[in-house]
C-alpha atoms as a PDB file:
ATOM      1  CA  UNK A   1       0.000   0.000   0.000  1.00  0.00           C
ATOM      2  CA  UNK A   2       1.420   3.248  -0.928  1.00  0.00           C
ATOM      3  CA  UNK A   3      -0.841   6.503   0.501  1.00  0.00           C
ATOM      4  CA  UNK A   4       0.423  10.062  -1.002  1.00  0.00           C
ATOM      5  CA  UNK A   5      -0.384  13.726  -1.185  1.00  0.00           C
ATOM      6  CA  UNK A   6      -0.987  14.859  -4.455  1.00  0.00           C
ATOM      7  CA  UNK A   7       0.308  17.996  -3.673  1.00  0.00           C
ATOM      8  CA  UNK A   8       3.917  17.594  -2.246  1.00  0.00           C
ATOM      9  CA  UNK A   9       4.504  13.894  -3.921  1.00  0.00           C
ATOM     10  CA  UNK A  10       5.596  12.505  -0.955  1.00  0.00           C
ATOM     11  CA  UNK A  11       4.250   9.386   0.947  1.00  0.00           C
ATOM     12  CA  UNK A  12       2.201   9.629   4.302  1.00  0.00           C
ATOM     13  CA  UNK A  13       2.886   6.658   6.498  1.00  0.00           C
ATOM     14  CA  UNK A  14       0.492   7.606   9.300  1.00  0.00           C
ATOM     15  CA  UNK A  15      -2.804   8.932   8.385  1.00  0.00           C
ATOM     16  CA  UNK A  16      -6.124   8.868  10.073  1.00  0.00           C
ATOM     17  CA  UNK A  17      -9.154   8.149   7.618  1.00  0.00           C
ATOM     18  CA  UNK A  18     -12.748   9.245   9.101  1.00  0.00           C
ATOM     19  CA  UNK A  19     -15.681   8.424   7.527  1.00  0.00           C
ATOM     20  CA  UNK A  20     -19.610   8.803   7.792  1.00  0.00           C
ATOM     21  CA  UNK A  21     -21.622   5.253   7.602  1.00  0.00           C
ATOM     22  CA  UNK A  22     -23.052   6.024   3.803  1.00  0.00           C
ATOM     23  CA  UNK A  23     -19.121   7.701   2.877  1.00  0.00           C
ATOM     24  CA  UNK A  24     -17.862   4.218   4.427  1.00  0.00           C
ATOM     25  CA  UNK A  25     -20.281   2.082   1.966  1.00  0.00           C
ATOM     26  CA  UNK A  26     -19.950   4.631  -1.004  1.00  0.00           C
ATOM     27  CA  UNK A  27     -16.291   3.446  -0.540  1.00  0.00           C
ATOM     28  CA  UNK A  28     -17.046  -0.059  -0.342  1.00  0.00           C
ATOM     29  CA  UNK A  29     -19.108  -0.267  -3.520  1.00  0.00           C
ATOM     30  CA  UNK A  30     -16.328   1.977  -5.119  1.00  0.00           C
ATOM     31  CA  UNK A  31     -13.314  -0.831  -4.117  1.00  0.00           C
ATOM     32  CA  UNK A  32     -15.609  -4.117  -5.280  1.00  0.00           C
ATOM     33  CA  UNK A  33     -16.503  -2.683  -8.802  1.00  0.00           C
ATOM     34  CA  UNK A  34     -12.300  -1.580  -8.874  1.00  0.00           C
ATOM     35  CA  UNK A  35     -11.109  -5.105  -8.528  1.00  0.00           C
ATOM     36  CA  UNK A  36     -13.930  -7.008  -9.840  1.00  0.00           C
ATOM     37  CA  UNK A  37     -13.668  -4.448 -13.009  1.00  0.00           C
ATOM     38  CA  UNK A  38      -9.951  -4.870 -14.743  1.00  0.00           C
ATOM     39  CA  UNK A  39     -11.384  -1.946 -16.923  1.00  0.00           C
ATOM     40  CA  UNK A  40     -11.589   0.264 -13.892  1.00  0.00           C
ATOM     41  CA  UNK A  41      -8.081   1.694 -13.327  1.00  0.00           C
ATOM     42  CA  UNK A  42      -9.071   3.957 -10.202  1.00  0.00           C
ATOM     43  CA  UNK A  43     -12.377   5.304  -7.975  1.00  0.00           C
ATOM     44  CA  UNK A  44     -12.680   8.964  -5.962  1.00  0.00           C
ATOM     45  CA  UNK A  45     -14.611   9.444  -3.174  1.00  0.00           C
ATOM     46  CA  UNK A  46     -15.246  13.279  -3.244  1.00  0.00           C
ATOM     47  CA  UNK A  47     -16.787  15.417  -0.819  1.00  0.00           C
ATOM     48  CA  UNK A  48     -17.794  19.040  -2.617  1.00  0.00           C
ATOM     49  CA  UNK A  49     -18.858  22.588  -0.756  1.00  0.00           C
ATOM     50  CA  UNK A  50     -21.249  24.379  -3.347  1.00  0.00           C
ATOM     51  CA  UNK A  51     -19.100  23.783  -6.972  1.00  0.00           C
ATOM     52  CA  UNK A  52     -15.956  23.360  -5.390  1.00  0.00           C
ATOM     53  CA  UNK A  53     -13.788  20.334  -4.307  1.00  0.00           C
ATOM     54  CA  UNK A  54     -13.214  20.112  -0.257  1.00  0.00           C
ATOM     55  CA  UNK A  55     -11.776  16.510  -0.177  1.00  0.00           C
ATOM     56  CA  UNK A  56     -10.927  13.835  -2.592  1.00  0.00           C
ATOM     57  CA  UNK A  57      -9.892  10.322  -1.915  1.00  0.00           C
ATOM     58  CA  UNK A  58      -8.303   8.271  -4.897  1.00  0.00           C
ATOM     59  CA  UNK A  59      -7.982   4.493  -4.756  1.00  0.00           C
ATOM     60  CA  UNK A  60      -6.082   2.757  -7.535  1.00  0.00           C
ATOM     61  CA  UNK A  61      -5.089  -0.653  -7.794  1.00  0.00           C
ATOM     62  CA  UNK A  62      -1.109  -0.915  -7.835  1.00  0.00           C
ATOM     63  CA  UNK A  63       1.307  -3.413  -9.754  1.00  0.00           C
ATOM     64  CA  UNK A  64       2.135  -6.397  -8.150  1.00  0.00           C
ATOM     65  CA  UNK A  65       5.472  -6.343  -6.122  1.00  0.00           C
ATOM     66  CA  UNK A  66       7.828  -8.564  -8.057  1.00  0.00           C
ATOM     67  CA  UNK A  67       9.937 -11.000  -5.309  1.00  0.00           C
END
């Protein structure tokens, strides 16, 4: 699992994730159609104020680690 902000480029290692109980299955529903869906290459779980973006979440499914 990698987690990064978009906006510096680095990696977090030590993040807290809070969500409400419909964000939490919105998610869910999001991460079964990305890996039951090879066409699906990545889901966002948005939150917007009015027209503009507050939050974003963006799952994508990663290469496999070769051993």
């Amino acid at each position: 699992m990698r987690i990064m902000d978009y906006e510096t480029n680095r990696s977090l290692n030590d993040i807290g994730v809070f969500l409400t109980a419909d964000e939490a299955a919105e998610l869910g529903a999001y991460l079964m159609r990305l890996s039951s869906r090879p066409s699906v290459q990545r889901v966002h779980l948005s939150e917007f104020v009015g027209h503009r973006l507050e939050r974003e979440i963006t799952v994508a499914l990663a290469e496999p680690i070769a051993a």
